[in-house]
C-alpha atoms as a PDB file:
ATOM      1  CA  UNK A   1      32.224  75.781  68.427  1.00  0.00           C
ATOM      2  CA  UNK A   2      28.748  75.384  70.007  1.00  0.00           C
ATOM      3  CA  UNK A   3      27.335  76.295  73.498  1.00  0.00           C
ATOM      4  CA  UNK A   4      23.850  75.045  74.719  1.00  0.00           C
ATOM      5  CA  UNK A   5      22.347  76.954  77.240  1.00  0.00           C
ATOM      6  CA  UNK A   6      25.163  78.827  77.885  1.00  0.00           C
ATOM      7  CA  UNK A   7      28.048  76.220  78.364  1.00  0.00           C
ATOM      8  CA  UNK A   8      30.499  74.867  76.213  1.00  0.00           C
ATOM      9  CA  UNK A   9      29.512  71.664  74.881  1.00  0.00           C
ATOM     10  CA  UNK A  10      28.008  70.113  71.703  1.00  0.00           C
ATOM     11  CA  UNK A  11      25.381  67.788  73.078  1.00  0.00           C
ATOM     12  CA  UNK A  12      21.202  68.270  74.247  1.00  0.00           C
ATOM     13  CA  UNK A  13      19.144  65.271  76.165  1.00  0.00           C
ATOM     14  CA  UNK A  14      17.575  62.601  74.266  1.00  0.00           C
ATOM     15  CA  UNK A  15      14.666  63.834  75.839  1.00  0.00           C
ATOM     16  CA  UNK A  16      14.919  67.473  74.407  1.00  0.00           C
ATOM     17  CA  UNK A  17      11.735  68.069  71.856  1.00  0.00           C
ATOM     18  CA  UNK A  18      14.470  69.521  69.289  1.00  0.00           C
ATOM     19  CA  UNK A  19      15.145  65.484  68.899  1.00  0.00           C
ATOM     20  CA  UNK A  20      11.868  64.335  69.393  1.00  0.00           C
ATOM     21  CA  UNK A  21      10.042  66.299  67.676  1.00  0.00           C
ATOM     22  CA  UNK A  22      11.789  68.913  65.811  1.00  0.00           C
ATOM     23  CA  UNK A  23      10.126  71.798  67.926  1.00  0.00           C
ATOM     24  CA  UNK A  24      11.945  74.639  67.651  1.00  0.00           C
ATOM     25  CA  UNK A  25      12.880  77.143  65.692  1.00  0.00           C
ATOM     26  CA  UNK A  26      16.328  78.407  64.398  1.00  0.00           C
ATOM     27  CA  UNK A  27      18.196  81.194  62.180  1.00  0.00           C
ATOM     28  CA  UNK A  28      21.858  81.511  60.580  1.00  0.00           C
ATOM     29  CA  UNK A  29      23.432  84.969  60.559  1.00  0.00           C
ATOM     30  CA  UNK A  30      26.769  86.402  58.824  1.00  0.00           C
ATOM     31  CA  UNK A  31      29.813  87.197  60.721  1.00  0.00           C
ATOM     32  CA  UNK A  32      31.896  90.475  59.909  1.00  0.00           C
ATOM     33  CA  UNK A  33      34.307  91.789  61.903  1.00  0.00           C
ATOM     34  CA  UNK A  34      33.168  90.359  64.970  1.00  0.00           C
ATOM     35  CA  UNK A  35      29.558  91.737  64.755  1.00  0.00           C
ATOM     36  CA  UNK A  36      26.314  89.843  63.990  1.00  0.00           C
ATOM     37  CA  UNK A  37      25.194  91.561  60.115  1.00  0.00           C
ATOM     38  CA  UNK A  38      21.589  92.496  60.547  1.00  0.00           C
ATOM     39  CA  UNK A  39      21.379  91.236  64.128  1.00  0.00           C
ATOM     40  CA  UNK A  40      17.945  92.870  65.531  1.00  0.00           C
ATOM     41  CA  UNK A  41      16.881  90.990  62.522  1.00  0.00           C
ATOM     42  CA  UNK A  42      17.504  87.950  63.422  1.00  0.00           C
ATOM     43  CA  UNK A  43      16.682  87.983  67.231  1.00  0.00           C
ATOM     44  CA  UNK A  44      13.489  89.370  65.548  1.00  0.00           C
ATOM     45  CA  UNK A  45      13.224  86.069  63.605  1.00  0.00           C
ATOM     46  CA  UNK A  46      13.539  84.149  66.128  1.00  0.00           C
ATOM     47  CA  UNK A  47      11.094  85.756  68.467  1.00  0.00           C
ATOM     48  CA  UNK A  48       7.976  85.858  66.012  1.00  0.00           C
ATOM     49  CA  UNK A  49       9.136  81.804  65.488  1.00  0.00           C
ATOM     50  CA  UNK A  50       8.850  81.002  68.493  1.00  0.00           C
ATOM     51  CA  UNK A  51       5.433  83.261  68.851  1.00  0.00           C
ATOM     52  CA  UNK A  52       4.006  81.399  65.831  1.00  0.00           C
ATOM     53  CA  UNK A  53       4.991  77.328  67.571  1.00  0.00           C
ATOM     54  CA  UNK A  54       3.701  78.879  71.213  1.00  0.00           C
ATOM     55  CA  UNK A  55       7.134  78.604  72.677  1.00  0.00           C
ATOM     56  CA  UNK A  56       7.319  80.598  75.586  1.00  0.00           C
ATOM     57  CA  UNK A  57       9.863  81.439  78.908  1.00  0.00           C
ATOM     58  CA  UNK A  58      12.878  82.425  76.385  1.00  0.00           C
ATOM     59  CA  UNK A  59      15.400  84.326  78.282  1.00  0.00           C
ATOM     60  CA  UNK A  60      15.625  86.473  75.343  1.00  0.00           C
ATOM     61  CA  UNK A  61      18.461  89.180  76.847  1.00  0.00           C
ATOM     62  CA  UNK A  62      20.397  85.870  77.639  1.00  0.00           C
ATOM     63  CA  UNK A  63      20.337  84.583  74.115  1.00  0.00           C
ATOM     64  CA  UNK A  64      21.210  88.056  72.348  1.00  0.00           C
ATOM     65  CA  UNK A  65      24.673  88.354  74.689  1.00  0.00           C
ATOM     66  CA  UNK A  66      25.477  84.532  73.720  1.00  0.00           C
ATOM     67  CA  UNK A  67      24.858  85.121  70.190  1.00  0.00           C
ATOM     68  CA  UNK A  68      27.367  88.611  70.843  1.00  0.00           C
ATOM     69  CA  UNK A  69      29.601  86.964  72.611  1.00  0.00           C
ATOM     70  CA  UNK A  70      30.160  84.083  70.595  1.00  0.00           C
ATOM     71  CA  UNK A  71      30.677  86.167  67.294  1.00  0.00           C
ATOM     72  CA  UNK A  72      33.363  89.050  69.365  1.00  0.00           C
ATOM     73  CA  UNK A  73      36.802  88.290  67.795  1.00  0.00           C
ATOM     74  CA  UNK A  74      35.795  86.437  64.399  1.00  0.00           C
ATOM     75  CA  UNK A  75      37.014  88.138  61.290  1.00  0.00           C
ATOM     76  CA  UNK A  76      34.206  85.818  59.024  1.00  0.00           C
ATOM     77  CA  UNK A  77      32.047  83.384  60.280  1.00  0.00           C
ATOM     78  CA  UNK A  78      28.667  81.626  60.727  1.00  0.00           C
ATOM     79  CA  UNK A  79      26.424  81.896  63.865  1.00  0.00           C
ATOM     80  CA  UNK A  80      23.732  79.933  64.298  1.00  0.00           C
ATOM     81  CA  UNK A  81      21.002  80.238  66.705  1.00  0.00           C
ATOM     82  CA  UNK A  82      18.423  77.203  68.153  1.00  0.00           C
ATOM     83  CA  UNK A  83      15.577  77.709  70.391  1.00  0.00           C
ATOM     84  CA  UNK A  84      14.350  74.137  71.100  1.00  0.00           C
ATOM     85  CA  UNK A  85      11.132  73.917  73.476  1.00  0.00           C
ATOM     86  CA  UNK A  86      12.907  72.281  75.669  1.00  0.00           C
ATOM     87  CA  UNK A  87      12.850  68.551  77.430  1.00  0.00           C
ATOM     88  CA  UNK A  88       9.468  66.967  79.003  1.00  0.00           C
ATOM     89  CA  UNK A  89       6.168  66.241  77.986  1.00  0.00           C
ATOM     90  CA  UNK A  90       4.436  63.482  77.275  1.00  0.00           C
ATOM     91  CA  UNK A  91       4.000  62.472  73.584  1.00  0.00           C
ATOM     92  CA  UNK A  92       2.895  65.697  71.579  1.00  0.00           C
ATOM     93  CA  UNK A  93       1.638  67.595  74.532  1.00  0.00           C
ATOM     94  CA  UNK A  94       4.072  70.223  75.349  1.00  0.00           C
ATOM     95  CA  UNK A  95       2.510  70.356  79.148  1.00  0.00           C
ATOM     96  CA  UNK A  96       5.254  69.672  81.872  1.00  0.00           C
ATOM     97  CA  UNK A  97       8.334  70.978  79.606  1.00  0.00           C
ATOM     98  CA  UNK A  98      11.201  72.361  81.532  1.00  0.00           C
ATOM     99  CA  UNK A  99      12.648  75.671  79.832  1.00  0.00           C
ATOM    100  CA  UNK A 100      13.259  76.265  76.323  1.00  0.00           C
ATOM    101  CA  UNK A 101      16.676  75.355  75.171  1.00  0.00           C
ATOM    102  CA  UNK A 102      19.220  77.496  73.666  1.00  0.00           C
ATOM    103  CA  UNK A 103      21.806  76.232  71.100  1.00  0.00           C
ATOM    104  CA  UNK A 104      24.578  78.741  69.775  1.00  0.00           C
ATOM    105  CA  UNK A 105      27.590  77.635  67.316  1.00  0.00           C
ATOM    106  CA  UNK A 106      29.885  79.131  65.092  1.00  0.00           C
ATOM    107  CA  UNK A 107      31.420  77.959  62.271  1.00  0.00           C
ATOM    108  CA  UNK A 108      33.750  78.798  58.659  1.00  0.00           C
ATOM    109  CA  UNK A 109      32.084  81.060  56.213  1.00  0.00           C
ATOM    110  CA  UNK A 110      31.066  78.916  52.818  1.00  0.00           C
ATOM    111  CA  UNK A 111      34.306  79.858  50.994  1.00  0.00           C
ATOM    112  CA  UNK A 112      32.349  79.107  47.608  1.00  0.00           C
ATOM    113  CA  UNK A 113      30.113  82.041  47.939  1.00  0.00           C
ATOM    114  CA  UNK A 114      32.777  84.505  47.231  1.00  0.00           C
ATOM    115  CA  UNK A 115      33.575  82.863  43.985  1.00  0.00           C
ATOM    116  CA  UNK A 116      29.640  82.441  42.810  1.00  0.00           C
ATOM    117  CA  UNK A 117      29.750  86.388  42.540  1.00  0.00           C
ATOM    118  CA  UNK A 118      31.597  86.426  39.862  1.00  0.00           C
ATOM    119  CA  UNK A 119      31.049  83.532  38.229  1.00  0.00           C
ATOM    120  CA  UNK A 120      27.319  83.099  38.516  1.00  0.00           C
ATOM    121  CA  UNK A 121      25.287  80.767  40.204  1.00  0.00           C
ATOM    122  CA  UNK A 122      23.913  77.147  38.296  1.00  0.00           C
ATOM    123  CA  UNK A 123      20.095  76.088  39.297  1.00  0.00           C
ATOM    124  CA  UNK A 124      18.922  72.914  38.787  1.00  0.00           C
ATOM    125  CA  UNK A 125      14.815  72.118  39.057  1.00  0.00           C
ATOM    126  CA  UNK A 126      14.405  69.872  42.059  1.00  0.00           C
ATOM    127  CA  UNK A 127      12.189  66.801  41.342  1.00  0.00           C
ATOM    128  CA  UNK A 128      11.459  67.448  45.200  1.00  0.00           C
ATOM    129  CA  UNK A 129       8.303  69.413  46.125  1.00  0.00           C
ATOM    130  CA  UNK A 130       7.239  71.583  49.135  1.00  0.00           C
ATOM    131  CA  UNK A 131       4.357  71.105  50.988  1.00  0.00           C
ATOM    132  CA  UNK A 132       1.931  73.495  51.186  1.00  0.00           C
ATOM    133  CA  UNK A 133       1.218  74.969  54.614  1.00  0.00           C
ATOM    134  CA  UNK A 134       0.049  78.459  55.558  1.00  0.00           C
ATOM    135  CA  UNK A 135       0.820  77.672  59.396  1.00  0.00           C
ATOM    136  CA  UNK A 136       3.851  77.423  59.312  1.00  0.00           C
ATOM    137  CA  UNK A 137       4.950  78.934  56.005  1.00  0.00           C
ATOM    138  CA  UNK A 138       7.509  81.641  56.333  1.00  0.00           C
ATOM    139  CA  UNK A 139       9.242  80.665  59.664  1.00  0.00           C
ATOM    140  CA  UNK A 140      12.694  79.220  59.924  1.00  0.00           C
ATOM    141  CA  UNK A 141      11.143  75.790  61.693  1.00  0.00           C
ATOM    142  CA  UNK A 142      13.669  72.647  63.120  1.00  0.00           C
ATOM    143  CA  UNK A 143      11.702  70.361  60.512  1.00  0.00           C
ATOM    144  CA  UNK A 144      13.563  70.336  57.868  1.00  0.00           C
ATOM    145  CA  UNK A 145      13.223  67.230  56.036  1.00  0.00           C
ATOM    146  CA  UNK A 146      12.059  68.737  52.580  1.00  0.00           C
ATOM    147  CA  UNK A 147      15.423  70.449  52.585  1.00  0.00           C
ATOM    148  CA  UNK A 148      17.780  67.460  53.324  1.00  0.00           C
ATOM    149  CA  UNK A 149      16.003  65.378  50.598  1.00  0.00           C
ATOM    150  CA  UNK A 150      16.880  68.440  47.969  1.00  0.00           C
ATOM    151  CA  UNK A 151      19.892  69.097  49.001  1.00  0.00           C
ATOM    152  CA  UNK A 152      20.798  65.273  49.041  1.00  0.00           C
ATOM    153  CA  UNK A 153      19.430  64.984  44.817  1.00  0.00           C
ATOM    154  CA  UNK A 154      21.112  68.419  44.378  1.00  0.00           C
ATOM    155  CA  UNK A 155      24.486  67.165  45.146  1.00  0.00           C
ATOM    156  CA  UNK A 156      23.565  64.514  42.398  1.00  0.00           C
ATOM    157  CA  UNK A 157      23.402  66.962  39.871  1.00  0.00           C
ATOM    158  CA  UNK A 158      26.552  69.457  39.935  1.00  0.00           C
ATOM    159  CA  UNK A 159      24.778  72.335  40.454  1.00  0.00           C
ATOM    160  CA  UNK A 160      25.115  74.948  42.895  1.00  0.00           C
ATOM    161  CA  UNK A 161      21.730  75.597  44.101  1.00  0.00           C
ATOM    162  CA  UNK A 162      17.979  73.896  43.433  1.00  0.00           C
ATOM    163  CA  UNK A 163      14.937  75.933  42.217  1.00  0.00           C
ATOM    164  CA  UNK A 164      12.261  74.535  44.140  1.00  0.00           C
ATOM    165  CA  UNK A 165       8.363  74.121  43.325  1.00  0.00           C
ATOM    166  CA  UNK A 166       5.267  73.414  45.767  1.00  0.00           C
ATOM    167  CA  UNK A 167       3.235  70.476  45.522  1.00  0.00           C
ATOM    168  CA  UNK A 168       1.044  72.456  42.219  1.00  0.00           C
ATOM    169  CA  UNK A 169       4.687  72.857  40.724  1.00  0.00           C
ATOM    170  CA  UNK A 170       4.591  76.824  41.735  1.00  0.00           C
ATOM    171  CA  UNK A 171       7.872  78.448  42.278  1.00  0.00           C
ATOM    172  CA  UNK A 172       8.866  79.085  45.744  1.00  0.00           C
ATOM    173  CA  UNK A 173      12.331  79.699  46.762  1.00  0.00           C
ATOM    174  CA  UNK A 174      15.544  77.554  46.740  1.00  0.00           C
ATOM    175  CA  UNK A 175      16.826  74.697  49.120  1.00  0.00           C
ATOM    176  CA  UNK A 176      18.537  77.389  50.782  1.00  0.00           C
ATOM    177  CA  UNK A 177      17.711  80.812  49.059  1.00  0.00           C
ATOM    178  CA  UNK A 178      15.493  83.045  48.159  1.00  0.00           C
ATOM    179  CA  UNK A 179      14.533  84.169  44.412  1.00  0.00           C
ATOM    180  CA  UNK A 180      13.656  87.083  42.756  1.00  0.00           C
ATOM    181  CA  UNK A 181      13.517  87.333  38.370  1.00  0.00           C
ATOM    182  CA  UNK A 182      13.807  90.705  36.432  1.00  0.00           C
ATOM    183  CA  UNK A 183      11.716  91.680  33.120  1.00  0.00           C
ATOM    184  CA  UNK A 184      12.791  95.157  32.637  1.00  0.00           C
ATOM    185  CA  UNK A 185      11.639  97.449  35.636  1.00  0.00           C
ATOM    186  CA  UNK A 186       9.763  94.899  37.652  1.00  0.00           C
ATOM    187  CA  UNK A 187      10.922  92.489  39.423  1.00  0.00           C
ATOM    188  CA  UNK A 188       9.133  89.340  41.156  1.00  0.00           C
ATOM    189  CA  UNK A 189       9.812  87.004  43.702  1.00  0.00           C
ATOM    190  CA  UNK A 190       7.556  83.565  44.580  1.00  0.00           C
ATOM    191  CA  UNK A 191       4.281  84.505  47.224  1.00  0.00           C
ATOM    192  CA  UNK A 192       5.378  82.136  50.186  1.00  0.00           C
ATOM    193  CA  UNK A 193       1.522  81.957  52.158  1.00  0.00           C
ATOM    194  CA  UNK A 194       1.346  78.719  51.647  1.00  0.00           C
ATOM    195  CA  UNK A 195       5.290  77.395  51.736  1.00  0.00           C
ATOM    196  CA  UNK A 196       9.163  78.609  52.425  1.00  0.00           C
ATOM    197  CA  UNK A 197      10.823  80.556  54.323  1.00  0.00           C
ATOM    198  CA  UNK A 198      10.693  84.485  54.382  1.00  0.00           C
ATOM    199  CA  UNK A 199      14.685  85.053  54.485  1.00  0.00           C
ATOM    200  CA  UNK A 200      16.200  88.423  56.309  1.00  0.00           C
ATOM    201  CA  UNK A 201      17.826  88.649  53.159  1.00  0.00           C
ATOM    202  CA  UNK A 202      14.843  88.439  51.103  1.00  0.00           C
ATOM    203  CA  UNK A 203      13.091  91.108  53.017  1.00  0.00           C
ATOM    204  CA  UNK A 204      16.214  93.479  52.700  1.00  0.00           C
ATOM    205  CA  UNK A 205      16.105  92.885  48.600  1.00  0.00           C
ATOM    206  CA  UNK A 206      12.271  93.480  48.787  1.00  0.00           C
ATOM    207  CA  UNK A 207      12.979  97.138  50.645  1.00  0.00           C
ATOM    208  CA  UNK A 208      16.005  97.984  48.075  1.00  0.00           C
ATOM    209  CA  UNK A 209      14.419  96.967  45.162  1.00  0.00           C
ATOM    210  CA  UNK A 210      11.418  99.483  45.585  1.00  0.00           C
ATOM    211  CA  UNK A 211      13.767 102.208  46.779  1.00  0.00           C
ATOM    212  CA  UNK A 212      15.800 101.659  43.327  1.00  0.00           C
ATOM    213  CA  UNK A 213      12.348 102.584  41.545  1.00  0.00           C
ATOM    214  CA  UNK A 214      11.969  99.145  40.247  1.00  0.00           C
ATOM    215  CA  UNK A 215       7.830  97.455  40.692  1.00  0.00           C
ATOM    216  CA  UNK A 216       7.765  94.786  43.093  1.00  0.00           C
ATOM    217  CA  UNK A 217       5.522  91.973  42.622  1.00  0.00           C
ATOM    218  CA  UNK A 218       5.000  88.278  45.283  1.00  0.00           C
ATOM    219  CA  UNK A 219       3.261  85.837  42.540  1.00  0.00           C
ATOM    220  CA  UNK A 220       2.521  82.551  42.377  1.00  0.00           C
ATOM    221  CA  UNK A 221       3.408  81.199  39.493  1.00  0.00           C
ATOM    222  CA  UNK A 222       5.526  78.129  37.628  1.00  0.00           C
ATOM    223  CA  UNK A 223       8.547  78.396  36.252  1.00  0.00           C
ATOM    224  CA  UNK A 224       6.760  79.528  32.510  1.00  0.00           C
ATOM    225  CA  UNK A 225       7.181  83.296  34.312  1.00  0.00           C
ATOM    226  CA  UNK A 226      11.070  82.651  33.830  1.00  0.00           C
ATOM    227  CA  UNK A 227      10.679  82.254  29.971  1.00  0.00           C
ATOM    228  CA  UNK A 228      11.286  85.924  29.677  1.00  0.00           C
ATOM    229  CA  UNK A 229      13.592  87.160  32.802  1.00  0.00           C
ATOM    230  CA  UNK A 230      16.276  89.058  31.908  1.00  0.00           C
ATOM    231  CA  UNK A 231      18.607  88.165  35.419  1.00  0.00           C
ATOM    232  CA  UNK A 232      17.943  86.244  38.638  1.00  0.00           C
ATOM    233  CA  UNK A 233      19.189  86.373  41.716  1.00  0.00           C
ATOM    234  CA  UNK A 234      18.811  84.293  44.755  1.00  0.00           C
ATOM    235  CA  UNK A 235      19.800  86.133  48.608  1.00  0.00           C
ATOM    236  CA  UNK A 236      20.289  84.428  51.841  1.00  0.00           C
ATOM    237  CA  UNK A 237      21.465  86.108  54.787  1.00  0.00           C
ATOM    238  CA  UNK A 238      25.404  84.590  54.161  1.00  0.00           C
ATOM    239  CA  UNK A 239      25.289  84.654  50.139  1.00  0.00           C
ATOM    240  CA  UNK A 240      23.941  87.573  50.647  1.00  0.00           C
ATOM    241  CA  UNK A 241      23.078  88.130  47.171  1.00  0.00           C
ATOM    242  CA  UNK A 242      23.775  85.835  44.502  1.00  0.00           C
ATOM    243  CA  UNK A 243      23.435  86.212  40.363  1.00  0.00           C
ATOM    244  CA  UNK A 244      22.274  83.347  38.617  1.00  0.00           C
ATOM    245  CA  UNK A 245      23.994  82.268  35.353  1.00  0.00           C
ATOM    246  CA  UNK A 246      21.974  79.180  33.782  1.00  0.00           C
ATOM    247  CA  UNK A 247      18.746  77.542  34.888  1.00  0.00           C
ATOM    248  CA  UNK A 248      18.896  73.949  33.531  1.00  0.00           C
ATOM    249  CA  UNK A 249      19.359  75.012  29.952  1.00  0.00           C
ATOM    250  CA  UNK A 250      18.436  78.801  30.116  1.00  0.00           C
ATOM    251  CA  UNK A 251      21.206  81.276  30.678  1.00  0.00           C
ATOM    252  CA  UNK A 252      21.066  84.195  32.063  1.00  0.00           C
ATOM    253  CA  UNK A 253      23.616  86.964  31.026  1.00  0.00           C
ATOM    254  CA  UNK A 254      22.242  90.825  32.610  1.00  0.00           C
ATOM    255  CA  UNK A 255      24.100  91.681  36.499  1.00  0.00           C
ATOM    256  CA  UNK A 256      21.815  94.749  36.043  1.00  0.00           C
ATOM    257  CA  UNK A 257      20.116  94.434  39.260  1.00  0.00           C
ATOM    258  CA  UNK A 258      22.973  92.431  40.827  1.00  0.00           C
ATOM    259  CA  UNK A 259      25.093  95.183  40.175  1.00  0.00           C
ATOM    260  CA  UNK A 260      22.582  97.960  41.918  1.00  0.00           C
ATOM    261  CA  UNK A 261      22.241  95.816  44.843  1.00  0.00           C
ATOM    262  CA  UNK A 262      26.031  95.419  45.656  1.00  0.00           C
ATOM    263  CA  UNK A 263      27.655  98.726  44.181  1.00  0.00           C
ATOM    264  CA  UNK A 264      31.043  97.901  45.872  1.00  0.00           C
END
């Protein structure tokens, strides 16, 4: 189901810069028990990207009772949230755009996570590299090309998720993940200045991982640093956390972490 600026429908103008342009900004939430998991979380996403792309005029207490409203009733679920700048303007220049646009939609929860807890996510290395830059690095932006082209190799290769490295082959995240590694009590995840997106998820592992007592370090480094993990994990906000079982030929047997992180 999907509602765009508050109506029922599945549809935005040609003319809207979502389509043009790709100007917007977006975020995808967990449904449980009718309720929106980490919700201010996500509004807060959504806020500081449109802050960062200069979007302005959101009716922001409009768009947090959609998103409500649209999860109420749903045992499991998706929700996904769009704010587009809107439609108007002439060629780049955002002067003479009407209001921003809001896009809501529901849909199934991915079914497969549930089994990849037990059994172990597969990474493959994506031949596909991410840009580097610092502007925009760390937002959840509508351009999303880089992603599309992994995903479409990934589903070439008959594994679950792709590790994915910048343009200097430096680990950054996943086509639709976060990462973290373990060597004994520390545990790293990939610096994202310069590329990725800084998942809710990712943030909430960063917080629990420090109050566990383990040393937290953001490097930037290639994938050499894995030669000696112990476990991986990769977290989105729907996984929500995820072990990881093999990396192309390196498997990966300790849930230590894993384990800590989901004690139920």
């Amino acid at each position: 189901m999907m509602w765009v600026n508050g109506e029922s429908r599945d549809v935005v103008a040609a003319s809207d810069r979502a389509v043009q342009f790709g100007d917007g900004c977006f975020t995808t939430a967990r449904i449980r028990s009718g309720e929106v998991e980490l919700f201010a979380a996500h509004m807060e996403r959504l806020q500081q990207g449109c802050e960062r792309l200069l979007i302005t005029g959101v009716d922001w207490p409009l768009l947090h009772d959609e998103m409500l409203r649209a999860a109420a009733g749903r045992e499991e679920g998706v929700l996904k949230a769009i704010v587009t700048r809107g439609g108007g303007g002439r060629g780049y220049s955002a002067a003479g755009c009407g209001a921003p646009t809001r896009i809501v939609s529901v849909s199934a929860y991915p079914a497969h996570y549930h089994a990849l807890r037990e059994t172990g996510a597969r990474l493959a290395i994506s031949p596909i590299p991410l840009s580097k830059n610092p502007l925009l690095a760390g937002i959840k932006h509508l351009n999303r090309l880089e992603q599309v082209l992994i995903r479409t190799q990934l589903e070439q290769t008959g594994a679950d998720e792709a590790l994915v490295l910048d343009t200097d082959a430096m680990l950054v995240e996943c086509c639709a993940a976060n990462f973290f590694w373990r060597i004994g009590e520390q545990v790293f995840t990939p610096d994202l200045t310069a590329s990725g997106v800084n998942g809710i998820q990712r943030q909430q592992v960063m917080r629990r991982v420090i109050e566990l007592g383990f040393t937290l370090r953001e490097v930037r480094t290639g994938v050499e640093a894995l030669a000696e993990a112990e476990e991986v994990l990769i977290t989105n906000a729907l996984m929500p956390v995820l072990p990881v079982r093999q990396i192309e030929a390196r498997h990966f047997s300790s849930r230590h972490l894993f384990r800590l992180l989901n004690p139920h």
